[in-house]
Protein backbone atom coordinates (compact mmCIF):
# COMPACT_ATOMS: atom_id res chain seq x y z
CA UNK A 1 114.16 22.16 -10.24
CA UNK A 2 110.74 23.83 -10.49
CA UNK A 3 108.39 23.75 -8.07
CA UNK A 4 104.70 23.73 -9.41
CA UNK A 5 102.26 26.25 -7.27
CA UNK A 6 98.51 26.18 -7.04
CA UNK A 7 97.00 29.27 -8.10
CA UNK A 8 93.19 29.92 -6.64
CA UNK A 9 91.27 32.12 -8.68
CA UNK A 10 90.97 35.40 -6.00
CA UNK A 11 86.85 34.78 -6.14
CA UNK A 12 86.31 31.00 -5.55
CA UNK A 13 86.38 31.48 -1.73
CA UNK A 14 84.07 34.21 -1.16
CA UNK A 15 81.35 32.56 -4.24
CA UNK A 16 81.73 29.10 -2.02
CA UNK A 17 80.67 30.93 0.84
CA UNK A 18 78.06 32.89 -0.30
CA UNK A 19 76.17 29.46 -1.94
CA UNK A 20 76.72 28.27 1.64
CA UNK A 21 75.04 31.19 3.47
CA UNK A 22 72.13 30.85 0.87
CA UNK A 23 71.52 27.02 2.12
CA UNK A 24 69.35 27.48 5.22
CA UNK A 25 70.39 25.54 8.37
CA UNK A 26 68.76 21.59 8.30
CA UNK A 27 67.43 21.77 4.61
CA UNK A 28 70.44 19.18 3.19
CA UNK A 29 72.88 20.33 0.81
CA UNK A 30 71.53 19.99 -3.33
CA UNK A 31 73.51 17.40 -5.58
CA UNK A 32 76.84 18.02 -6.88
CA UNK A 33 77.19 20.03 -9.99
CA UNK A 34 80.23 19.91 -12.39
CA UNK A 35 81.11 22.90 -14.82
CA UNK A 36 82.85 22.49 -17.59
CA UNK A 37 86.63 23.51 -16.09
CA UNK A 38 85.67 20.34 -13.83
CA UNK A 39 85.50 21.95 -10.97
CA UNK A 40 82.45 21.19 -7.90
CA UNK A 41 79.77 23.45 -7.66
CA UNK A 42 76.75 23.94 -5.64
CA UNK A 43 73.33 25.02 -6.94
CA UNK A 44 71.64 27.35 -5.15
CA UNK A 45 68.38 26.57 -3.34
CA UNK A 46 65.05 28.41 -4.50
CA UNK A 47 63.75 30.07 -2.24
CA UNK A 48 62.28 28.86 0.36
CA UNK A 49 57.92 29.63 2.25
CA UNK A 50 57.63 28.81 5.15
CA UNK A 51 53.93 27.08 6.22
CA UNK A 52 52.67 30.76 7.64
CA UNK A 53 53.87 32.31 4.16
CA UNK A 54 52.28 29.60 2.48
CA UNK A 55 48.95 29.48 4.47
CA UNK A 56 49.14 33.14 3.87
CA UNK A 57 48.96 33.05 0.36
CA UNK A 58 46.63 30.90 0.03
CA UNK A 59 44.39 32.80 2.14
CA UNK A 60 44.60 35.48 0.23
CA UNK A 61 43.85 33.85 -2.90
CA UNK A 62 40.64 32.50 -1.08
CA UNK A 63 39.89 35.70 -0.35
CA UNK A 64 40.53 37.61 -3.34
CA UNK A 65 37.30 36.11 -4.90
CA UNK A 66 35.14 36.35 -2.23
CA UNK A 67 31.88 35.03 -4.13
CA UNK A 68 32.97 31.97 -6.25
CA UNK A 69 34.87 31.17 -2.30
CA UNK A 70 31.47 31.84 -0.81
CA UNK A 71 29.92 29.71 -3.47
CA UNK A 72 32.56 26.51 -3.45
CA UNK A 73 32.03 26.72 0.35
CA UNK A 74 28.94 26.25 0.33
CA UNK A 75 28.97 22.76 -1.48
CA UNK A 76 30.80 21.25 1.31
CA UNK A 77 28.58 23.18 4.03
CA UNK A 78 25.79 21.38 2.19
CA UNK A 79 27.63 18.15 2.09
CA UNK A 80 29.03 18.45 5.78
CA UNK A 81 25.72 19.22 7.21
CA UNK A 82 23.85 16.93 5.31
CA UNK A 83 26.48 14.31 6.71
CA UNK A 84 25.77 15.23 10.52
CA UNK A 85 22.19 16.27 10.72
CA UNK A 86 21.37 12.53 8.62
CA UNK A 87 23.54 10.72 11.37
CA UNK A 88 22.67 12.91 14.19
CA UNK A 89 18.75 12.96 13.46
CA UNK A 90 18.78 8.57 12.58
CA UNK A 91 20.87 8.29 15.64
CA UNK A 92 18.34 10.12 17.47
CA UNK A 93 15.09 8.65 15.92
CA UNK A 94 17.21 5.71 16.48
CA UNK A 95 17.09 5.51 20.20
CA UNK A 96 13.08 6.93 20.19
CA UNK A 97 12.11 3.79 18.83
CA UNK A 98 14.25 1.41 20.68
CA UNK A 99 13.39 4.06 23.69
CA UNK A 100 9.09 2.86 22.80
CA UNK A 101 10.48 -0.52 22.21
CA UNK A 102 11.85 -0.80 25.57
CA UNK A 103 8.24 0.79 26.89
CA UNK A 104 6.27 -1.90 25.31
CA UNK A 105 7.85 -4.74 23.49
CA UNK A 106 10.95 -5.15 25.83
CA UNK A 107 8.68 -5.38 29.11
CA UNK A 108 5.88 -7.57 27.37
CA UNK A 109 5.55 -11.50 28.26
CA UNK A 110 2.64 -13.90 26.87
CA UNK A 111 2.63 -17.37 28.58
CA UNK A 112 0.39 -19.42 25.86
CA UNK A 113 -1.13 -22.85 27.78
CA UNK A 114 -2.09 -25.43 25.44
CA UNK A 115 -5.04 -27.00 26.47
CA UNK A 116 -5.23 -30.37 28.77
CA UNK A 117 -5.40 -33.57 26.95
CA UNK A 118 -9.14 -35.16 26.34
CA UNK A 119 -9.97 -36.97 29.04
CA UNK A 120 -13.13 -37.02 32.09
CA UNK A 121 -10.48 -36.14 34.82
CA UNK A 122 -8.46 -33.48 32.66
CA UNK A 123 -6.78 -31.00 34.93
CA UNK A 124 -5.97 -27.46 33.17
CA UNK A 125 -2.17 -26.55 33.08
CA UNK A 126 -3.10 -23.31 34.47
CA UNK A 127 -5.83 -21.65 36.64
CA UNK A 128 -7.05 -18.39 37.85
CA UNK A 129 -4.94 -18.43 40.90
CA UNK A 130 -1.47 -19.07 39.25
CA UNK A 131 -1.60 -15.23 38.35
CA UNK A 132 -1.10 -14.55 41.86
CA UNK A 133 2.56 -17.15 41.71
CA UNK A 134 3.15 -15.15 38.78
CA UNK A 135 2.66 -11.69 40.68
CA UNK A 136 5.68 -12.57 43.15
CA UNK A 137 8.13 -13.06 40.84
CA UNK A 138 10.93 -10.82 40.82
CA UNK A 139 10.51 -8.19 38.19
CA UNK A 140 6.90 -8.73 37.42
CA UNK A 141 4.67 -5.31 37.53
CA UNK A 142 1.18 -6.81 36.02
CA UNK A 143 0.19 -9.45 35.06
CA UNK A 144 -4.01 -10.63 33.74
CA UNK A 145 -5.13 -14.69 32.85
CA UNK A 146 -7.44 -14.69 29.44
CA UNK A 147 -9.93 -17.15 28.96
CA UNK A 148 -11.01 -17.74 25.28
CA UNK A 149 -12.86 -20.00 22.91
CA UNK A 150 -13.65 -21.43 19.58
CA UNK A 151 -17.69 -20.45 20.51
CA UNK A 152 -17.04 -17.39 22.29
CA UNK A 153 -14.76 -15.80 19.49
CA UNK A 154 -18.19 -14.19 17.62
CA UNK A 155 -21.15 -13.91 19.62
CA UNK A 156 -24.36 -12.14 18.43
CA UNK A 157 -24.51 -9.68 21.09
CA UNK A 158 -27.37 -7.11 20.80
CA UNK A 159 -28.25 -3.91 23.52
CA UNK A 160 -31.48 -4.20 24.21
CA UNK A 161 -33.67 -7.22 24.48
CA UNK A 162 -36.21 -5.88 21.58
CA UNK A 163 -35.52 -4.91 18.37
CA UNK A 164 -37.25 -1.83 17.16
CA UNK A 165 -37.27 -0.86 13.77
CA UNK A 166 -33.78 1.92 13.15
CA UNK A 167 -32.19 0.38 16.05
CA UNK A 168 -29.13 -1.37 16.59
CA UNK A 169 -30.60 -5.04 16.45
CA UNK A 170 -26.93 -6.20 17.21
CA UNK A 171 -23.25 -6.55 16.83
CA UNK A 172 -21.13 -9.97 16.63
CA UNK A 173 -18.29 -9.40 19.01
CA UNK A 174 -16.15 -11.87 20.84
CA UNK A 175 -16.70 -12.28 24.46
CA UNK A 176 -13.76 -13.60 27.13
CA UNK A 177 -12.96 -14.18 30.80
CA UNK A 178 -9.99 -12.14 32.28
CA UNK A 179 -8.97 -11.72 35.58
CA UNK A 180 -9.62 -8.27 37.48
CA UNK A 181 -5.78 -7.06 36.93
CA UNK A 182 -6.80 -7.01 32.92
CA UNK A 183 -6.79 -2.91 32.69
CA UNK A 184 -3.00 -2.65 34.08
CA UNK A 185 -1.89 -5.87 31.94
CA UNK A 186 -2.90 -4.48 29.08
CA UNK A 187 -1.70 -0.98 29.62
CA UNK A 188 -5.66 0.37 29.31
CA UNK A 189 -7.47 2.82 31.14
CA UNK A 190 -11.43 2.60 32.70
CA UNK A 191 -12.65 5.52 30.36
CA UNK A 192 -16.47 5.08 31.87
CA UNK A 193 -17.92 3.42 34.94
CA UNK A 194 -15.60 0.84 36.90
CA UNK A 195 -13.97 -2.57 36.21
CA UNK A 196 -15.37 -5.33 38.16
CA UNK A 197 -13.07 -6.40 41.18
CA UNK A 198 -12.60 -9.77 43.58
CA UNK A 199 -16.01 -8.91 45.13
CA UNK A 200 -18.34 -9.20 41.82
CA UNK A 201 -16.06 -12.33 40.62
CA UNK A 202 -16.81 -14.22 44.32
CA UNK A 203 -20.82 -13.18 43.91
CA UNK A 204 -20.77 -14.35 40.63
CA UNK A 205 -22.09 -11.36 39.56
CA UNK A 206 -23.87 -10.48 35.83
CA UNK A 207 -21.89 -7.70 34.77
CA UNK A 208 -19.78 -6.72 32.10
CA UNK A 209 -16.94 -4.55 30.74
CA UNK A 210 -16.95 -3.62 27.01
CA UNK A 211 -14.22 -2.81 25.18
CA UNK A 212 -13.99 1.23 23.69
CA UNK A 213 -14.98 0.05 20.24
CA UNK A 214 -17.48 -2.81 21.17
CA UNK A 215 -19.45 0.17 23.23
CA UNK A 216 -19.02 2.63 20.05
CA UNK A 217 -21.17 -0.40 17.87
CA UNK A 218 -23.61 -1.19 20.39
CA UNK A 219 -24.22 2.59 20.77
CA UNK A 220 -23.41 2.58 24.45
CA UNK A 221 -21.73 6.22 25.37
CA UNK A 222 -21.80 5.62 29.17
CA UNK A 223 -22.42 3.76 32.21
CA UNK A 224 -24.77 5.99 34.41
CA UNK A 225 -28.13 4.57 33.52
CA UNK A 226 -26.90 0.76 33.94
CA UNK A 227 -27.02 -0.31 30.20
CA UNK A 228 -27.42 -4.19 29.42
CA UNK A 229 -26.02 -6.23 26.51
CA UNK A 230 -28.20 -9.71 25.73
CA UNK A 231 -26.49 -12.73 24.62
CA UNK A 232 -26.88 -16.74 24.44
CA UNK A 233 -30.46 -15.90 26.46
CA UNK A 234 -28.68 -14.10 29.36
CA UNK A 235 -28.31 -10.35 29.32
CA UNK A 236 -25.36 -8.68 31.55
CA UNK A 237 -25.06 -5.64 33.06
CA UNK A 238 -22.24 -2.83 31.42
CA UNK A 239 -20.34 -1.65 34.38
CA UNK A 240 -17.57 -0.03 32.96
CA UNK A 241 -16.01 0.44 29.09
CA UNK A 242 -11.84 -0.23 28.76
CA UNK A 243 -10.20 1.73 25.95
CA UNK A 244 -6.55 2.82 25.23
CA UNK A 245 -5.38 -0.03 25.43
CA UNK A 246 -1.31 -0.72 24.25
CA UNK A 247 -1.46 -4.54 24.54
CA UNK A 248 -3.65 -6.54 23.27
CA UNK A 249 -6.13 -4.33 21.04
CA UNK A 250 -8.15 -6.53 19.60
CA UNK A 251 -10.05 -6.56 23.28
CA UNK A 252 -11.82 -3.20 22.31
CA UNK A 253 -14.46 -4.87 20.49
CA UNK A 254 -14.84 -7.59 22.96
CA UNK A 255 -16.94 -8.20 26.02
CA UNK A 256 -15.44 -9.14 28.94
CA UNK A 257 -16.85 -10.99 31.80
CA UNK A 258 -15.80 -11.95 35.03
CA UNK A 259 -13.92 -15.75 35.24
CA UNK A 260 -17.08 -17.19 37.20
CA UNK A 261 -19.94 -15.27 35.83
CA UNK A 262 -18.31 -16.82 32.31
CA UNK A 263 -17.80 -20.16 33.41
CA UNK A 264 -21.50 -20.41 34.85
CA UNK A 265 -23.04 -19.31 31.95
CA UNK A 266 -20.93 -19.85 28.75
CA UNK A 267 -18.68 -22.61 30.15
CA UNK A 268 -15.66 -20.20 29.74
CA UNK A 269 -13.40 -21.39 32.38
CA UNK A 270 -9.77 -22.35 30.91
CA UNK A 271 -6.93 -20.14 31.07
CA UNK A 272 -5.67 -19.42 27.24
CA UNK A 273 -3.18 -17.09 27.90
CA UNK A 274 -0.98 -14.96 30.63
CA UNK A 275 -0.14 -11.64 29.79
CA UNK A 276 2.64 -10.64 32.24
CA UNK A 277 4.01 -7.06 32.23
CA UNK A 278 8.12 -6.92 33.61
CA UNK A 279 10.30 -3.99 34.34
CA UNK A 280 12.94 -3.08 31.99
CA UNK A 281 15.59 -5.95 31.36
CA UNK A 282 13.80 -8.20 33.49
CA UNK A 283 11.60 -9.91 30.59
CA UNK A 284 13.91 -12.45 29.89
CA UNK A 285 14.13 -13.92 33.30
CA UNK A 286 10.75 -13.53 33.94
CA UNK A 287 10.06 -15.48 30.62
CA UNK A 288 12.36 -18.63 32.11
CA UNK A 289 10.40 -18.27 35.67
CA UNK A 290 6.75 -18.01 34.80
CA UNK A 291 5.89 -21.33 33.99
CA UNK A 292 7.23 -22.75 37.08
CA UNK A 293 5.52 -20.36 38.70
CA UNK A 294 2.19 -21.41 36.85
CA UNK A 295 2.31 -25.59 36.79
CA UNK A 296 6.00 -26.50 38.76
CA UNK A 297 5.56 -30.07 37.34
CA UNK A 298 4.83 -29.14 33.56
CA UNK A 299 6.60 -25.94 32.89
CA UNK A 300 7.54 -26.98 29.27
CA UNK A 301 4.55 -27.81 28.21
CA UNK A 302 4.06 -23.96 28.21
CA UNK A 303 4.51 -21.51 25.43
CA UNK A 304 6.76 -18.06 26.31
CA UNK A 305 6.35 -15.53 23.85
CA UNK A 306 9.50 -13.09 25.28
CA UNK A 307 10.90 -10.28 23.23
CA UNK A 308 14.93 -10.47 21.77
CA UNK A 309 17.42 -9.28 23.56
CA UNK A 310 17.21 -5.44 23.75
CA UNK A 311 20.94 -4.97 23.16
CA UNK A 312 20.96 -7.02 20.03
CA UNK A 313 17.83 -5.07 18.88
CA UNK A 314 18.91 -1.93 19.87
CA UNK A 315 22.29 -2.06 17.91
CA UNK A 316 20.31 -3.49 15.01
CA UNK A 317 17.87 -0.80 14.53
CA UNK A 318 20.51 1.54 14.84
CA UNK A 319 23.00 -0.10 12.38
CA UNK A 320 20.47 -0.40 10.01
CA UNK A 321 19.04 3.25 10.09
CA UNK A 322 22.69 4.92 10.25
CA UNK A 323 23.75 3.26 7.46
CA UNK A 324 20.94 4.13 5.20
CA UNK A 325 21.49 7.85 5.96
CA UNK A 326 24.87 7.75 5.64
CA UNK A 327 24.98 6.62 2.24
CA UNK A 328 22.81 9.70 1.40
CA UNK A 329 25.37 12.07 3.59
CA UNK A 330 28.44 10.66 1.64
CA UNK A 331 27.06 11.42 -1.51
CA UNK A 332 26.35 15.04 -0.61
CA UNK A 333 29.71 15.16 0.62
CA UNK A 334 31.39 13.53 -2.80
CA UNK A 335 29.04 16.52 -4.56
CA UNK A 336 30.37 19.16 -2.45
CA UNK A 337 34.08 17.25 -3.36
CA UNK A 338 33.31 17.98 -6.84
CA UNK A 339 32.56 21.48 -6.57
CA UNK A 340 35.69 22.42 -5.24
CA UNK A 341 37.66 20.58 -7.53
CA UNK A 342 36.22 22.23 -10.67
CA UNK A 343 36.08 25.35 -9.15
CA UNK A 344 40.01 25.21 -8.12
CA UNK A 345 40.52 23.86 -11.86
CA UNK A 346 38.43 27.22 -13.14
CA UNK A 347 41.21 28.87 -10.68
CA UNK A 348 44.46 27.37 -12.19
CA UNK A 349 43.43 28.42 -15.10
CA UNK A 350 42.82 31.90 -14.61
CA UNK A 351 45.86 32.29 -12.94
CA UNK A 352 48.18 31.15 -15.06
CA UNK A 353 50.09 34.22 -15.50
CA UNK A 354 50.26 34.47 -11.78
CA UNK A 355 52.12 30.76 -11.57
CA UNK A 356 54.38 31.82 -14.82
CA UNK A 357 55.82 34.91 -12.90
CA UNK A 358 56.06 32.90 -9.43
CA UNK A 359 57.71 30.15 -11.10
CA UNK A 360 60.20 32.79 -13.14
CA UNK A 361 60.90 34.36 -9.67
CA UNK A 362 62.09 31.14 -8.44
CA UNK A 363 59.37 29.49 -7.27
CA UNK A 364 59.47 25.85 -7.11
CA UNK A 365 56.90 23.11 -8.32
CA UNK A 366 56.13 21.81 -5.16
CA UNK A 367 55.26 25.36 -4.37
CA UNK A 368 53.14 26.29 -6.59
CA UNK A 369 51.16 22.98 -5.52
CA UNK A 370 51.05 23.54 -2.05
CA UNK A 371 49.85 26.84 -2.57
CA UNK A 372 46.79 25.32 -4.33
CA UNK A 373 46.56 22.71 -2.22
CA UNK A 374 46.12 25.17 1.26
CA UNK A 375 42.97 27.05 -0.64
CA UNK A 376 41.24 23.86 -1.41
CA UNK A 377 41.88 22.72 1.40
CA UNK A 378 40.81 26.04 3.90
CA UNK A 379 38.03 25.96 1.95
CA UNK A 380 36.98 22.36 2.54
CA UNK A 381 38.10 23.17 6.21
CA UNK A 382 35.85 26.49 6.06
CA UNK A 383 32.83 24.30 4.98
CA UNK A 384 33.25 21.80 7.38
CA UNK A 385 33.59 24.32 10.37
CA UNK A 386 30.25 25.75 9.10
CA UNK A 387 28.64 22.78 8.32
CA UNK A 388 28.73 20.54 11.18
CA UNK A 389 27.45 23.79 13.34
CA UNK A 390 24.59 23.97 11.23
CA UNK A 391 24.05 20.36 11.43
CA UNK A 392 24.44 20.41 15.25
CA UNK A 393 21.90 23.02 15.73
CA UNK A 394 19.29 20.98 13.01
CA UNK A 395 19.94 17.71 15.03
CA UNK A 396 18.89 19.87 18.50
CA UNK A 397 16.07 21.62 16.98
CA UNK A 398 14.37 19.14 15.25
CA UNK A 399 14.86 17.00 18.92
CA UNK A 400 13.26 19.86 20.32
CA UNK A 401 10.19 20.50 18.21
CA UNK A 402 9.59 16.68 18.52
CA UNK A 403 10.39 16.26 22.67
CA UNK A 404 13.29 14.09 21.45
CA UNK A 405 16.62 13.72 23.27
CA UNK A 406 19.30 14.22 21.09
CA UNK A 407 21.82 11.83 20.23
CA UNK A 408 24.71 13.29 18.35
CA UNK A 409 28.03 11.14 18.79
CA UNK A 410 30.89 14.09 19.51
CA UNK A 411 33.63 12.39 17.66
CA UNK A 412 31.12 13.22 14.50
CA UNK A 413 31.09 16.93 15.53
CA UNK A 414 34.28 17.57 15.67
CA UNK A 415 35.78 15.23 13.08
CA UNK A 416 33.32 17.11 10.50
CA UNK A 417 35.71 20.20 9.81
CA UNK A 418 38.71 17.23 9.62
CA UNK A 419 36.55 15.39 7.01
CA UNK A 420 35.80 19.09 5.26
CA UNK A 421 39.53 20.03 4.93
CA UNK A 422 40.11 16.05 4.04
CA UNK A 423 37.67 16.78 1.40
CA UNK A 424 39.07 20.02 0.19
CA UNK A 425 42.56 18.63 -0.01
CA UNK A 426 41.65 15.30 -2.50
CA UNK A 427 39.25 17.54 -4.18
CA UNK A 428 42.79 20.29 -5.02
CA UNK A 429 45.31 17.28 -5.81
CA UNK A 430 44.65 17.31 -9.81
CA UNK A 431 44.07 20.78 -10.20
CA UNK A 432 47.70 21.82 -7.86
CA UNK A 433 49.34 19.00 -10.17
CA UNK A 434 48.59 20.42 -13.51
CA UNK A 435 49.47 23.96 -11.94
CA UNK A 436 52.52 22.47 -10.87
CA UNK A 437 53.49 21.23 -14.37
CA UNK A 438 52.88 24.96 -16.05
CA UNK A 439 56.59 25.89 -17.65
CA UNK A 440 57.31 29.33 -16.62
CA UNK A 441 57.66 30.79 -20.64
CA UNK A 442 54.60 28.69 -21.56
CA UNK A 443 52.66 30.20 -18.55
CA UNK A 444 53.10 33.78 -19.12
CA UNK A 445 52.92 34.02 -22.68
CA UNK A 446 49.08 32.44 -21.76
CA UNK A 447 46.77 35.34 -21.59
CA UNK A 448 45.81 35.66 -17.58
């Protein structure tokens, strides 16, 4: 009886263990093979870069044209800064005008009263004194009571009494009654003289305050010598001229009077309008206050004029100018996108003699593609590094020249260099493809 014995060929061992030893540790075994004696095999893995090899390489290809690197880079520095100086500067210009909005709009309140019904024993909705109610409410700084009219809205009002050939013969202005707290209501200054206080009003004293630009017509440069102004057969003594005013400018070219010196000789003596100055965030309460504080039993038969919510108005103004510069900072970043996509393409293809011999030496597709894939993308990363410096120190200087505080959100700052090397790696994907695809025979027969 025979007995059949396997024979091994006196190699098979030692090959099987050398194809094991060339399979690093954790990188998975490759798919069965089967030769034509039908026996297993194992192919052997290419070799194998490591990340530091690989960002090696691809530094060194960056670097190995230092200009056309310099030059590519530079598209994304433009498109990077462009991206953070256009945020950082609207965010910034942003919050300056909310910042004057909340000076002036935010804190200003206009209480209109209609005027009483016609009748003999018509009682106004509001008098001279209800400024003082309005004075005590909580977050009220200044507040004035205007008297105007229909008659008094363009008065011939002339400087002297005789009218001399060349001179100014006169100037039609319109004339009101405000109460002596007019200069801080209106956020004006005295620029000449005084304005007339609690003292002239009780006398019922002829005097008079003209507005900056009602002086300038009338040809009235100063106070000292006691000037006049002549109207409706009374004349008036100029005691003081207002001017810079922030509220209400159409005062400058009016004349002002005190509430009983008006009412005794123009008949001037209803309350128009409140202007009521608030500290910041307290406008809205003060709006819903005031006219109890003026007429208790007809309080909504007034008229608030209050400004929006500043929160609403803040975000708005803000939305609106960050998105209109971001559109133009995208599109400088999809330019500087396109730059370093053509110029990795221009790349590939002067290199194809380099990717022939790496891929004869046993370099793999996926490789070669990462290889191109780590320049575009430490360039894109390069660009962004530089760029968002350069638009950090634009957004401070330009906050600087201007006495701005700058407004620069960090998460931009720092996620510029991600959105660079973001960049840089779409911008490589089609060129490290078609380098990819290069046959190894086909690549270096190609002249390099």
């Amino acid at each position: 009886m025979k007995t059949s014995h396997r024979t091994e060929a006196p190699d098979e061992a030692p090959a099987e263990s050398r194809q094991r030893r060339l399979i690093r540790p954790g990188r998975g075994r490759r798919p069965r093979l089967r030769s034509a004696e039908g026996q297993d095999t194992r192919q052997v893995e290419r070799p194998w870069i490591s990340p530091r090899d690989l960002w090696t390489e691809a530094l060194s290809g960056v670097l190995a044209r230092p200009v056309r690197s310099a030059l590519t880079t530079l598209g994304t520095v433009l498109g990077i800064g462009t991206l953070v100086i256009t945020i950082g500067v609207a965010s910034t210009a942003a919050n300056q005008i909310v910042g004057r909005f909340d000076a002036l709009t935010a804190t200003s309140v206009t209480v209109v009263v209609p005027p009483p019904p016609p009748s003999s024993d018509a009682v106004p909705l509001a008098d001279w004194r209800g400024v003082d109610a309005v004075d005590r409410l909580a977050g009220v700084e200044s507040s004035a009571a205007l008297a105007e009219s229909d008659k008094t809205a363009a008065v011939q009002v002339r400087a002297n009494d005789v009218v001399t050939p060349g001179g100014v013969s006169g100037q039609t202005l319109a004339v009101v009654a405000a109460s002596p707290s007019l200069p801080t209501a209106v956020r004006g200054a005295v620029t000449a003289g005084r304005f007339y206080d609690t003292g002239d009003i009780d006398r019922h004293e002829r005097v008079a305050v003209l507005g900056d630009q009602a002086a300038r017509l009338l040809g009235i440069k100063g106070v000292a010598d006691a000037p006049a102004v002549f109207f409706n057969g009374h004349s008036f003594t100029v005691i003081g001229i207002l001017g810079g005013f922030k509220r209400e400018q159409r005062l400058s070219t009016s004349v002002i009077l005190p509430p009983t010196t008006a009412k005794d000789r123009l008949g001037l003596d209803m309350v128009n309008r409140v202007l009521i100055n608030t500290s910041l965030g307290a406008a809205q309460q003060v709006a819903r206050q005031s006219p109890t504080a003026l007429s208790p039993n007809n309080a909504k038969a007034f008229t608030v004029l209050a400004p929006p919510d500043l929160s609403k108005a803040r975000k708005g103004v803000q939305g609106d100018v960050n998105g209109l510069f971001l559109v133009l900072g995208l599109v400088s970043l999809i330019v500087g996108a396109i730059g370093i996509a053509n110029v990795t393409l221009v790349t590939v293809m002067e290199r194809v003699g380099e990717i022939g011999l790496r891929r004869a030496l046993g370099a793999s597709r996926r490789q070669i593609a990462g290889q191109f894939l780590m320049e575009s993308t430490t360039i894109g990363l390069l660009g962004g590094v530089i760029g968002a410096s350069l638009g950090v120190v634009v957004v401070v200087s330009v906050s600087a020249l201007k006495d701005w505080t700058p407004v620069l959100d960090s998460r931009l700052a720092l996620g510029a260099p991600v959105a660079g090397a973001l960049v840089g790696l779409l911008a490589g994907v089609y060129p490290s493809l078609r380098a990819s695809r290069m046959e190894p025979v086909e690549a270096l027969r190609a002249p390099s």
